[in-house]
Protein backbone atom coordinates (compact mmCIF):
# COMPACT_ATOMS: atom_id res chain seq x y z
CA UNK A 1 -64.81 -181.53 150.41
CA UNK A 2 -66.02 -184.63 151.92
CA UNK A 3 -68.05 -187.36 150.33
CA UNK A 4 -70.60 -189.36 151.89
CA UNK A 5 -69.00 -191.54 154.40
CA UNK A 6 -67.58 -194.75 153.31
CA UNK A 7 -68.03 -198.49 154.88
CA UNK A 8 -65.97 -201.44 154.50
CA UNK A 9 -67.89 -204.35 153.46
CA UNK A 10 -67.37 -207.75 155.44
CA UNK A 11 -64.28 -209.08 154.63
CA UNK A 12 -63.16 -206.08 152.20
CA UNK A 13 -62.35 -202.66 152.17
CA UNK A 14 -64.70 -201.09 149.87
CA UNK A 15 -66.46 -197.83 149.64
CA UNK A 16 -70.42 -196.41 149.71
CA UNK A 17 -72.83 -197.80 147.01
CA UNK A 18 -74.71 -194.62 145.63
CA UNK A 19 -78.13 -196.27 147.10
CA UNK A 20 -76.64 -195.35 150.52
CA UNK A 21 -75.60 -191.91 150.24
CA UNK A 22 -77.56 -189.37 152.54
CA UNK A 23 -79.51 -186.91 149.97
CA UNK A 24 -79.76 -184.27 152.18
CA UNK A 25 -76.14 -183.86 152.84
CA UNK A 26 -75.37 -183.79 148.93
CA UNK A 27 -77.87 -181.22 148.40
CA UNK A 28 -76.27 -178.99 151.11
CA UNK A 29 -72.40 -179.74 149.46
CA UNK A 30 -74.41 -179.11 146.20
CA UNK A 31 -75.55 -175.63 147.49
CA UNK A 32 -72.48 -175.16 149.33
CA UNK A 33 -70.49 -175.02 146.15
CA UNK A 34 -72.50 -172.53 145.04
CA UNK A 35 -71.79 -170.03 147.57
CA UNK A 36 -68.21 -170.96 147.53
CA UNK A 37 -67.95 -170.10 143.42
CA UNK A 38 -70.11 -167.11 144.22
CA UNK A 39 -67.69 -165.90 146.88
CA UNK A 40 -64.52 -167.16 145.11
CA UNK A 41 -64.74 -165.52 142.04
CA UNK A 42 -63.97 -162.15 142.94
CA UNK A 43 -60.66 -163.78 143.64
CA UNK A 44 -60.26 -164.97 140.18
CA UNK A 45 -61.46 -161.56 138.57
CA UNK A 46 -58.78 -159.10 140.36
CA UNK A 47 -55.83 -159.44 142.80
CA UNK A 48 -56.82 -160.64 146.20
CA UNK A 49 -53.72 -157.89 147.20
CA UNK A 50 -55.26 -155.01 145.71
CA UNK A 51 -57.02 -152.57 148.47
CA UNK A 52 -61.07 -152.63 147.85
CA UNK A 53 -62.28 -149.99 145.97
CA UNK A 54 -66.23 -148.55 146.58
CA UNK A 55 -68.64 -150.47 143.84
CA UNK A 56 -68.85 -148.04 140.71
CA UNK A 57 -72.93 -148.22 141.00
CA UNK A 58 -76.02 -148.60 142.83
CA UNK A 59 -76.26 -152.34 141.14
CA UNK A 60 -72.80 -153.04 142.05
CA UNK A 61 -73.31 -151.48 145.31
CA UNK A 62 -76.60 -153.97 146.25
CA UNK A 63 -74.90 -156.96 144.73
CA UNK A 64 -71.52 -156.35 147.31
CA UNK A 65 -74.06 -155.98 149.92
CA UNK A 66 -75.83 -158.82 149.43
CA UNK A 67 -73.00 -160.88 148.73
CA UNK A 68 -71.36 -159.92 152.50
CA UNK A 69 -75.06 -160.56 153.71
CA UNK A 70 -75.43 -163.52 152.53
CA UNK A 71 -72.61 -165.70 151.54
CA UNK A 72 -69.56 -163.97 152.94
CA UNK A 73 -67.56 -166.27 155.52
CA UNK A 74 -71.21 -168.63 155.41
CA UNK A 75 -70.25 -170.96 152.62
CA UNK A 76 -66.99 -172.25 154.19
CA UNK A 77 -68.39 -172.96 157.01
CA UNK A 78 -71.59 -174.73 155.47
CA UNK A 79 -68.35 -177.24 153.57
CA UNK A 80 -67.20 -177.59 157.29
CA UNK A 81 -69.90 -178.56 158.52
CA UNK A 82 -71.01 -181.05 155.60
CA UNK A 83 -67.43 -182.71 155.95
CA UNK A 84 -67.10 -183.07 159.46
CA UNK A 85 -70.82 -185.09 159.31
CA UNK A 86 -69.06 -187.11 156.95
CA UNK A 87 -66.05 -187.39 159.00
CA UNK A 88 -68.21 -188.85 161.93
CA UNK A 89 -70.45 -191.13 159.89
CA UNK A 90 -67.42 -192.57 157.70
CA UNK A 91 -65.45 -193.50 161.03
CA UNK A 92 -68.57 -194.77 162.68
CA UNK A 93 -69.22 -197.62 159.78
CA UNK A 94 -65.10 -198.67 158.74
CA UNK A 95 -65.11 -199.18 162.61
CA UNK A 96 -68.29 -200.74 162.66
CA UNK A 97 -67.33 -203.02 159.71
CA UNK A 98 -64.25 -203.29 161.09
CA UNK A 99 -64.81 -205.04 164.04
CA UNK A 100 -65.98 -207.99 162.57
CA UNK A 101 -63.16 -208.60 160.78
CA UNK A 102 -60.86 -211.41 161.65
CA UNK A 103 -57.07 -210.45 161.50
CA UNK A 104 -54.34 -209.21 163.56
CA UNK A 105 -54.47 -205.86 162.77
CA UNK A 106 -57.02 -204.34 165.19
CA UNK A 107 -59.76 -202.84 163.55
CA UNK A 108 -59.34 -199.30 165.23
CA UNK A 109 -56.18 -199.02 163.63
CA UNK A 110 -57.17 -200.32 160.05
CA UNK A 111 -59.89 -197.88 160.30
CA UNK A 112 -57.30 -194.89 161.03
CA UNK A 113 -55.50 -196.25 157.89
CA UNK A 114 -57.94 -196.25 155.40
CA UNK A 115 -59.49 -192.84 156.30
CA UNK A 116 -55.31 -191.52 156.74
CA UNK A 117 -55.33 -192.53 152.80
CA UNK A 118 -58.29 -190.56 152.09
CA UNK A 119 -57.02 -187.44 153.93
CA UNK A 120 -53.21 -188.29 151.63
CA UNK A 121 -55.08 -188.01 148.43
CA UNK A 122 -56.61 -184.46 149.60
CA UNK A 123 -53.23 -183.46 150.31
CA UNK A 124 -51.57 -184.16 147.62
CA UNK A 125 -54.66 -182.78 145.53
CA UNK A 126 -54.85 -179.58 147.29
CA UNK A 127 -51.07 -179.18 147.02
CA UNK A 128 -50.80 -179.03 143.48
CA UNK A 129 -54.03 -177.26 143.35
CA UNK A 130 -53.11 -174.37 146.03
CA UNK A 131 -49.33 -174.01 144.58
CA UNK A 132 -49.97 -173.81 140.60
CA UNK A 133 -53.49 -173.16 139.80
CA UNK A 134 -55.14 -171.08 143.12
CA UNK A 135 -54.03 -169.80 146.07
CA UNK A 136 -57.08 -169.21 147.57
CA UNK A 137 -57.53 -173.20 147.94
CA UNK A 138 -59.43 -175.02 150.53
CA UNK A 139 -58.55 -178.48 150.00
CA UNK A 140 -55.34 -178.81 151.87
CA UNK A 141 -56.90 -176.80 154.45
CA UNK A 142 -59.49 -179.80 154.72
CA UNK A 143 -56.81 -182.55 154.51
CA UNK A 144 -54.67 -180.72 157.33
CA UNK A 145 -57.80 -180.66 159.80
CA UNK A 146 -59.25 -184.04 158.43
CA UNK A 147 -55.69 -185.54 160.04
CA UNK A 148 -55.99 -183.26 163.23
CA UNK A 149 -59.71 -184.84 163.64
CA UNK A 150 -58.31 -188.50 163.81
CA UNK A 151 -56.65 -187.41 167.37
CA UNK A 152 -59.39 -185.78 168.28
CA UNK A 153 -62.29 -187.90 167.58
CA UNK A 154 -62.35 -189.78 171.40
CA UNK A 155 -62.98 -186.01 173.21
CA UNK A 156 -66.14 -185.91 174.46
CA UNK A 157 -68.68 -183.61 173.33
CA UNK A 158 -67.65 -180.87 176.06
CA UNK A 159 -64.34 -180.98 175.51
CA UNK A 160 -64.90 -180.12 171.63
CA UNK A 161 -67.76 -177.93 172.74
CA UNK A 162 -64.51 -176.06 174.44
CA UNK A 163 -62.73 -175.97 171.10
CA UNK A 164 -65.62 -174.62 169.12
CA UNK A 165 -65.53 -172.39 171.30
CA UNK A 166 -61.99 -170.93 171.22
CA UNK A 167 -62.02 -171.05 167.68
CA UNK A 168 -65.48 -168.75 167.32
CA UNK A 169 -63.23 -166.27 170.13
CA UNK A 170 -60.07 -166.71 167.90
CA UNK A 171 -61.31 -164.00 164.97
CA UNK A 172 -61.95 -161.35 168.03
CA UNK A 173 -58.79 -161.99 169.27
CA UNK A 174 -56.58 -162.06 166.45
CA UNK A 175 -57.94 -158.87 164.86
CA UNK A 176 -57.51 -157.10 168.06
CA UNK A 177 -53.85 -158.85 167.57
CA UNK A 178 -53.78 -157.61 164.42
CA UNK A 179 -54.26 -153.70 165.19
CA UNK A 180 -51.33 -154.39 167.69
CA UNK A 181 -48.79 -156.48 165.63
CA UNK A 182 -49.51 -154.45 161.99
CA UNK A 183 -50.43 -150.76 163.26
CA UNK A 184 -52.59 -149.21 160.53
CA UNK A 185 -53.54 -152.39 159.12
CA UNK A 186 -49.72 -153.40 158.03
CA UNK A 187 -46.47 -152.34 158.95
CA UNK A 188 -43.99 -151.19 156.21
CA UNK A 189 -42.80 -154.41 154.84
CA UNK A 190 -46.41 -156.18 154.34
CA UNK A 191 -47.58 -152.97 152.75
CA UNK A 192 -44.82 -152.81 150.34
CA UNK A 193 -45.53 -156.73 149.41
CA UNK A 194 -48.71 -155.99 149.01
CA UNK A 195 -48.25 -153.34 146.81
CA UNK A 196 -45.83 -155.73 144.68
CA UNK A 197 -47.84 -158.89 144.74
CA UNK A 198 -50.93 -156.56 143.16
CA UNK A 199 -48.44 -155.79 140.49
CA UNK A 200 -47.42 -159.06 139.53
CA UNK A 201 -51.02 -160.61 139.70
CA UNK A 202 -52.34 -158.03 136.97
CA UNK A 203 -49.38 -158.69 134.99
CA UNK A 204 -49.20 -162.50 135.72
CA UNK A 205 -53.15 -162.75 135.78
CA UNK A 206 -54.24 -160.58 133.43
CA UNK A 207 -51.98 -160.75 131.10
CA UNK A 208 -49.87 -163.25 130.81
CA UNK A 209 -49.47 -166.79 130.20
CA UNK A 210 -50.87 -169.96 131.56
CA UNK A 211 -46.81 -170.65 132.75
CA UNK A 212 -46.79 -167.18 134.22
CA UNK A 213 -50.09 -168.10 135.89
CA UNK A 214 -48.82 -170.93 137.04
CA UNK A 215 -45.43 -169.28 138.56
CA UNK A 216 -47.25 -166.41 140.56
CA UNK A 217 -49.87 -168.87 142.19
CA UNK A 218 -46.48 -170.84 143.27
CA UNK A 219 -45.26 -167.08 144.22
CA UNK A 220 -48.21 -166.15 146.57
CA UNK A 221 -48.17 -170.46 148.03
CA UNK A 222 -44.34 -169.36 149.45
CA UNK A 223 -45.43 -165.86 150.62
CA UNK A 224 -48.29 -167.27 152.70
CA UNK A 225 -46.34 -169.85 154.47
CA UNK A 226 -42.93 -168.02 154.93
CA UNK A 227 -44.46 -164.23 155.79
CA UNK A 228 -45.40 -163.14 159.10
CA UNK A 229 -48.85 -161.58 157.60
CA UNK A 230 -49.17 -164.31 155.21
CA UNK A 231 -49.31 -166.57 158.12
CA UNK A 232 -51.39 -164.98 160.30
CA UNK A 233 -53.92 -164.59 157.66
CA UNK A 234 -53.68 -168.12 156.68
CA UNK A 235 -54.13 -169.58 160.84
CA UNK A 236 -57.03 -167.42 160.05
CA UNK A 237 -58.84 -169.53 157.46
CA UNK A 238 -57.98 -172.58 159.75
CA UNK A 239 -59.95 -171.74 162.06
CA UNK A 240 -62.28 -170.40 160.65
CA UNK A 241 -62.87 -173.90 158.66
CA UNK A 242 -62.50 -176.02 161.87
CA UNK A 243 -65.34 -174.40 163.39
CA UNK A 244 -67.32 -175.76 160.91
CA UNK A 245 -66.09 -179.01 161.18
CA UNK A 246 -65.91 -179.54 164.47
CA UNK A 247 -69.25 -178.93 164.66
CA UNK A 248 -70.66 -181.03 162.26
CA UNK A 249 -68.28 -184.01 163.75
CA UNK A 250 -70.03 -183.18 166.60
CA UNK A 251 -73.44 -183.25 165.03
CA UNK A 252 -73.02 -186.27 163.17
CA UNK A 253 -71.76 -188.47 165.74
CA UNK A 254 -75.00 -188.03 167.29
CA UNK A 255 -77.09 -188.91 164.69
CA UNK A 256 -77.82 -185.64 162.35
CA UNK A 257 -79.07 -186.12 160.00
CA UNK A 258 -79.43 -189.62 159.96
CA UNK A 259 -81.86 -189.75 163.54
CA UNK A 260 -85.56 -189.64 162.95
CA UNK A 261 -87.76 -186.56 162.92
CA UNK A 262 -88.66 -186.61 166.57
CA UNK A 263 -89.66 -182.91 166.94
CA UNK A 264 -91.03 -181.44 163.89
CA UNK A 265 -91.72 -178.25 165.64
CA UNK A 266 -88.22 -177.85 167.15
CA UNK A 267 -87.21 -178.68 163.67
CA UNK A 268 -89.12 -175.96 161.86
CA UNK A 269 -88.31 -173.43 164.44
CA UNK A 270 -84.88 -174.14 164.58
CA UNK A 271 -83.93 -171.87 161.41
CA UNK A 272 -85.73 -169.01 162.57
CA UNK A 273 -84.30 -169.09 165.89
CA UNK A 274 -80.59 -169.19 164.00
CA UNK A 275 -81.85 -166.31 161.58
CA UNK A 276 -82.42 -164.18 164.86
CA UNK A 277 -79.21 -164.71 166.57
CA UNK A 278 -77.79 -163.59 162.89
CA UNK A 279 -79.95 -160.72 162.54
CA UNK A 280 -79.35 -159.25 166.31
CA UNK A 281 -75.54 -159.86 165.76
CA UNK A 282 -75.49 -157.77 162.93
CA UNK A 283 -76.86 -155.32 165.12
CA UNK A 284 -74.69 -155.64 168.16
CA UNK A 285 -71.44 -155.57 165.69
CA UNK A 286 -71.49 -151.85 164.18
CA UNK A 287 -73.25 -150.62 167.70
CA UNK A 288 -70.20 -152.10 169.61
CA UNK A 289 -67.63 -150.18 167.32
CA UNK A 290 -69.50 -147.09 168.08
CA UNK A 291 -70.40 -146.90 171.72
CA UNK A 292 -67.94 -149.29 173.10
CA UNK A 293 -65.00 -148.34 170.81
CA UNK A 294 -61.06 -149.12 171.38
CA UNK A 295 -59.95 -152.57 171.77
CA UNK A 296 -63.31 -154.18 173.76
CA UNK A 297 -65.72 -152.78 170.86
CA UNK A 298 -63.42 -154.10 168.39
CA UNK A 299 -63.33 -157.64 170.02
CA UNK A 300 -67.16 -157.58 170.22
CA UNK A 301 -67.96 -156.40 167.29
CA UNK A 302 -65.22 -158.98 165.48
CA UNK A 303 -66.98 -161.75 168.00
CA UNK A 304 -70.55 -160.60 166.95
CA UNK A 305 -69.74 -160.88 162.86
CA UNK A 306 -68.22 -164.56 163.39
CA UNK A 307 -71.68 -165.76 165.75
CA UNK A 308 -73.58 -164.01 163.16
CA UNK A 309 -72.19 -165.69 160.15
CA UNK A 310 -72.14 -169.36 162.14
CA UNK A 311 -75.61 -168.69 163.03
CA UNK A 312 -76.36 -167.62 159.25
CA UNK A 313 -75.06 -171.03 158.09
CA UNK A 314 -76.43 -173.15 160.63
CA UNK A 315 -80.24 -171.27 160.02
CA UNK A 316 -79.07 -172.53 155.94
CA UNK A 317 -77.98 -176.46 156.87
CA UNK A 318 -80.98 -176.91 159.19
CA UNK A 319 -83.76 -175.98 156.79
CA UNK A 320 -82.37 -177.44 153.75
CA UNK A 321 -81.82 -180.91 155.90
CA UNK A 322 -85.27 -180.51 157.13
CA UNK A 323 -86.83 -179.67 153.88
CA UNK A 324 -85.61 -182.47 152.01
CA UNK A 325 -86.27 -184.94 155.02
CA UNK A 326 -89.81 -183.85 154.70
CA UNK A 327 -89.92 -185.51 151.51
CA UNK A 328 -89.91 -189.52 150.38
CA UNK A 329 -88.41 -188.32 146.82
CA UNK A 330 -86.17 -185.20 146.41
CA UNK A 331 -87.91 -182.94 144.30
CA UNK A 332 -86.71 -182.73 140.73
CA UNK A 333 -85.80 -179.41 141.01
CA UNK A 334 -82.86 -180.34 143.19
CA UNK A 335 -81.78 -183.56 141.78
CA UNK A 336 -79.28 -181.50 140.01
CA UNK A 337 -77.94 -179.64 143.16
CA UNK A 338 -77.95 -183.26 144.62
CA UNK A 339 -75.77 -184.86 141.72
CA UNK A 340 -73.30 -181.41 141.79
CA UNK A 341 -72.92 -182.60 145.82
CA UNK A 342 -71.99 -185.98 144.49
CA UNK A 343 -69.16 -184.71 142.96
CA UNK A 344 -67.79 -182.11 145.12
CA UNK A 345 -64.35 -182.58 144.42
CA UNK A 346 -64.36 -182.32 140.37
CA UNK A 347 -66.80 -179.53 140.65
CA UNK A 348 -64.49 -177.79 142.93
CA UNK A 349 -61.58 -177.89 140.86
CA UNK A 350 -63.63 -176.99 137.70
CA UNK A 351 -64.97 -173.85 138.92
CA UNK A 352 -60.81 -173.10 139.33
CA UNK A 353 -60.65 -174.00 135.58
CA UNK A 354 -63.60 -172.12 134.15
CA UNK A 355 -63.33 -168.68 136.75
CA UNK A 356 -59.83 -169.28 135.20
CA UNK A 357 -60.52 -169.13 131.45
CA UNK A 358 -63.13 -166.18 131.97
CA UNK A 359 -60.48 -164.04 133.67
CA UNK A 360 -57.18 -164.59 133.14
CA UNK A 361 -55.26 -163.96 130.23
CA UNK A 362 -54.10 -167.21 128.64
CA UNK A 363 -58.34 -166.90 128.75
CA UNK A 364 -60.88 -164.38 127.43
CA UNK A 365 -59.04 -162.10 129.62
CA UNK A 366 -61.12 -159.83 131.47
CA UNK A 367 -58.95 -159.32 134.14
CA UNK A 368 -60.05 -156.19 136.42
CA UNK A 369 -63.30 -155.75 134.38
CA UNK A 370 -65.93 -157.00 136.29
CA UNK A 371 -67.36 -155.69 139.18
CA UNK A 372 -69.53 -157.41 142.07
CA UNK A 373 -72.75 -157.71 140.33
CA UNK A 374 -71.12 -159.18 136.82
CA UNK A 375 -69.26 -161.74 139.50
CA UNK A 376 -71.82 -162.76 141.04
CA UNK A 377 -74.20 -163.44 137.84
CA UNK A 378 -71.60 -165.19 136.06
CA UNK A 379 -70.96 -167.56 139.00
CA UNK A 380 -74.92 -168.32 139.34
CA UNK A 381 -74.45 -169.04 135.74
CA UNK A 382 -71.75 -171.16 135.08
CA UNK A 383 -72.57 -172.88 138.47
CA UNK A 384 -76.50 -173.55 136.75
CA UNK A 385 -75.51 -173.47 133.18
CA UNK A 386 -72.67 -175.67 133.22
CA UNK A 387 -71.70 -177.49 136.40
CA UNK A 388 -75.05 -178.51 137.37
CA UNK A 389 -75.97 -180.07 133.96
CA UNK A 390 -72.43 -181.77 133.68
CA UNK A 391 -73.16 -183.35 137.00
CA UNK A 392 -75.85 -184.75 136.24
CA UNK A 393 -75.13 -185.87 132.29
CA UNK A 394 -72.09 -187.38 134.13
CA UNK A 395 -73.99 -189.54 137.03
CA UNK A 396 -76.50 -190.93 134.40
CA UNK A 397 -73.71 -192.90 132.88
CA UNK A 398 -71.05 -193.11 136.03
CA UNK A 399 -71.97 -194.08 139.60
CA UNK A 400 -68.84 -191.06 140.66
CA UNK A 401 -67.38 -187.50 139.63
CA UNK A 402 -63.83 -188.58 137.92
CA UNK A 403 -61.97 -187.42 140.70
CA UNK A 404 -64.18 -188.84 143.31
CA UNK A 405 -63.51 -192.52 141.40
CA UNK A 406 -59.80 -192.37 141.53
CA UNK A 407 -59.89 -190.61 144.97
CA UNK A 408 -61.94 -193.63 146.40
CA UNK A 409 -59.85 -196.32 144.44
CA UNK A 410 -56.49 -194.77 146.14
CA UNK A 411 -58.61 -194.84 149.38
CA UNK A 412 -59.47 -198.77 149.52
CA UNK A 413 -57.50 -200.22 146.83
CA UNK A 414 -60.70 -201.21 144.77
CA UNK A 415 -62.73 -199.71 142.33
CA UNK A 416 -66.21 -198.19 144.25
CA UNK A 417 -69.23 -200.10 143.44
């Protein structure tokens, strides 16, 4: 959940005017957090620990389909990618405005400091927000990596080219892991948690309280970090969101999307050619659990879904960058995708609050009564119908979301111009 990176000026510590933010990036956070509330809410509706059940009709059926197609495992990465940019571009100008600074503190280190406060805020946030109100958080995720990127950030491009790459083989090999450690899926235990944890959320969830909400999130927090499956699940989702950011630190210290439009061609082509690898990956994936079989088809098919869905994302990021480069003026009809980017991190929390009050039961309630196509509509249309029109209502009268003000005031100890 990054915002647009943040300079010091001369002589101060203060944070990015809204003239200098990058449009292009806050349209992709802007349609980013759309496929995360798309692919989130089924979360919200029913317990994550119930087993999936087959879509009770042919709508239900294409909207499950197209959701896997098209957003599942995409979206996080697409946040990844926008925050690592960020990541690269904000250390690039507090150590550029750094080093004019007079001062004994050397500017490398004040630099560290001020972006070690940012990432301190996101914990904190994404604590609380993870442990009371959802466990299927992605904040502290963010603010975990965002600290492991600060002693990684002098590697050279190969050496994180080597990381990216061990974290796109890590989903291969920890599902073939998987079928070794939990035989069946789980072993005995994990089964029989599972079993109880889908028990508790309906009653918890669906039913109950806003304290008894509150008390199972904090329930499922401690299972994930103390159980052996809830761990492995949750090193999972790491990696899965440091690919993404590792390659848009990458990325962005070299310029995207800042560097001019040198090859137009290359730039138009570029998410077709990413639409291809994703297509012929989601062929090689169910042919490699047929003919191959065992372990080996397993691992390739595994390695062919997480290429697929990287390529997927990229094939997104490239041609909305490149689309609104093309332009002097973003296009009214995405101004208000542009302002919901602005805001990333109230917009993020308030699709916790209103998924929230639609589902569970201190809400309207409906609780195991919507399937994949009633998900995915009412995500489209609280995301268009509500969030984007806040955002925007909002940034005509405030230069920042409420939580990105007192997020950048902790960060530099002044109020953001």
């Amino acid at each position: 959940m990054s915002a647009d990176a943040d300079p010091t000026a001369a002589g101060a510590q203060a944070p990015l005017g809204a003239a200098d933010r990058i449009a292009a990036l806050d349209v992709l956070r802007g349609f980013a957090l759309l496929g995360i509330f798309i692919m989130n809410m089924p979360g919200f509706s029913h317990s994550m620990f119930a087993a999936p059940t087959p879509p009770r009709g042919a709508i239900d059926a294409l909207a499950a389909a197209l959701r896997d197609l098209l957003f599942a495992g995409k979206f996080n990465l697409l946040f990844g990618l926008v925050f690592g940019v960020g990541f690269a571009l904000q250390m690039t100008r507090l150590e550029s405005a750094e080093a004019d600074r007079l001062g004994t503190v050397p500017a490398r280190d004040r630099a560290i400091w001020i972006y070690a406060r940012r990432m301190a805020f996101l914990t904190v946030v994404g604590l609380v927000h993870a442990m009371l109100l959802w466990s299927g958080d992605v904040l502290l995720v963010y603010a975990l990596i965002g600290f492991a990127l600060l002693g990684l950030r002098r590697l050279g491009d190969g050496a994180l080219g080597v990381l990216i790459a061990a974290c796109l083989l890590f989903p291969a090999a920890s599902e073939v892991l998987r079928a070794a450690l939990f035989p069946g899926g789980f072993d005995p235990v994990t089964a029989f948690e599972y079993r109880q944890f889908e028990l508790s959320n309906d009653l918890a969830y669906g039913h109950g309280s806003f304290l008894d909400a509150i008390r199972e999130t904090a329930r499922v927090f401690d299972w994930s970090w103390h159980s052996r499956f809830g761990l492995f699940i949750y090193a999972s989702f790491v990696v899965q969101m440091a690919t993404g950011i590792l390659v848009g630190f990458v990325v962005g210290r070299r310029g995207w999307p800042l560097a001019p439009i040198a090859a137009a061609g290359a730039e138009r082509r570029a998410p077709w050619l990413a639409l291809l690898i994703a297509i012929a990956c989601g062929v090689v994936g169910p042919v490699a659990l047929v003919v191959v079989g065992g372990d080996l088809g397993l691992f390739v098919s595994t390695l062919a879904r997480t290429i697929g869905r990287a390529s997927l994302a990229a094939c997104y990021a490239i041609a909305i960058v490149a689309f609104v480069r093309r332009h002097r003026e973003l296009p009214p009809w995405l101004r208000p995708l542009r302002d919901a980017g602005r805001m990333p991190l109230t917009n993020y929390l308030l699709q916790t609050a209103l998924a929230s009050a639609v589902f569970y039961g201190w809400g309207f309630g409906a609780w195991n009564r919507a399937g994949p196509a009633v998900e995915t509509a009412l995500a489209l249309l609280l995301f268009v119908a509500v969030q984007l029109p806040l955002s925007s209502a909002w940034l005509a009268r405030f230069r920042h979301g409420p939580l990105e003000y007192v997020w950048r005031l902790f960060t530099y100890g002044a109020p953001p111009r």
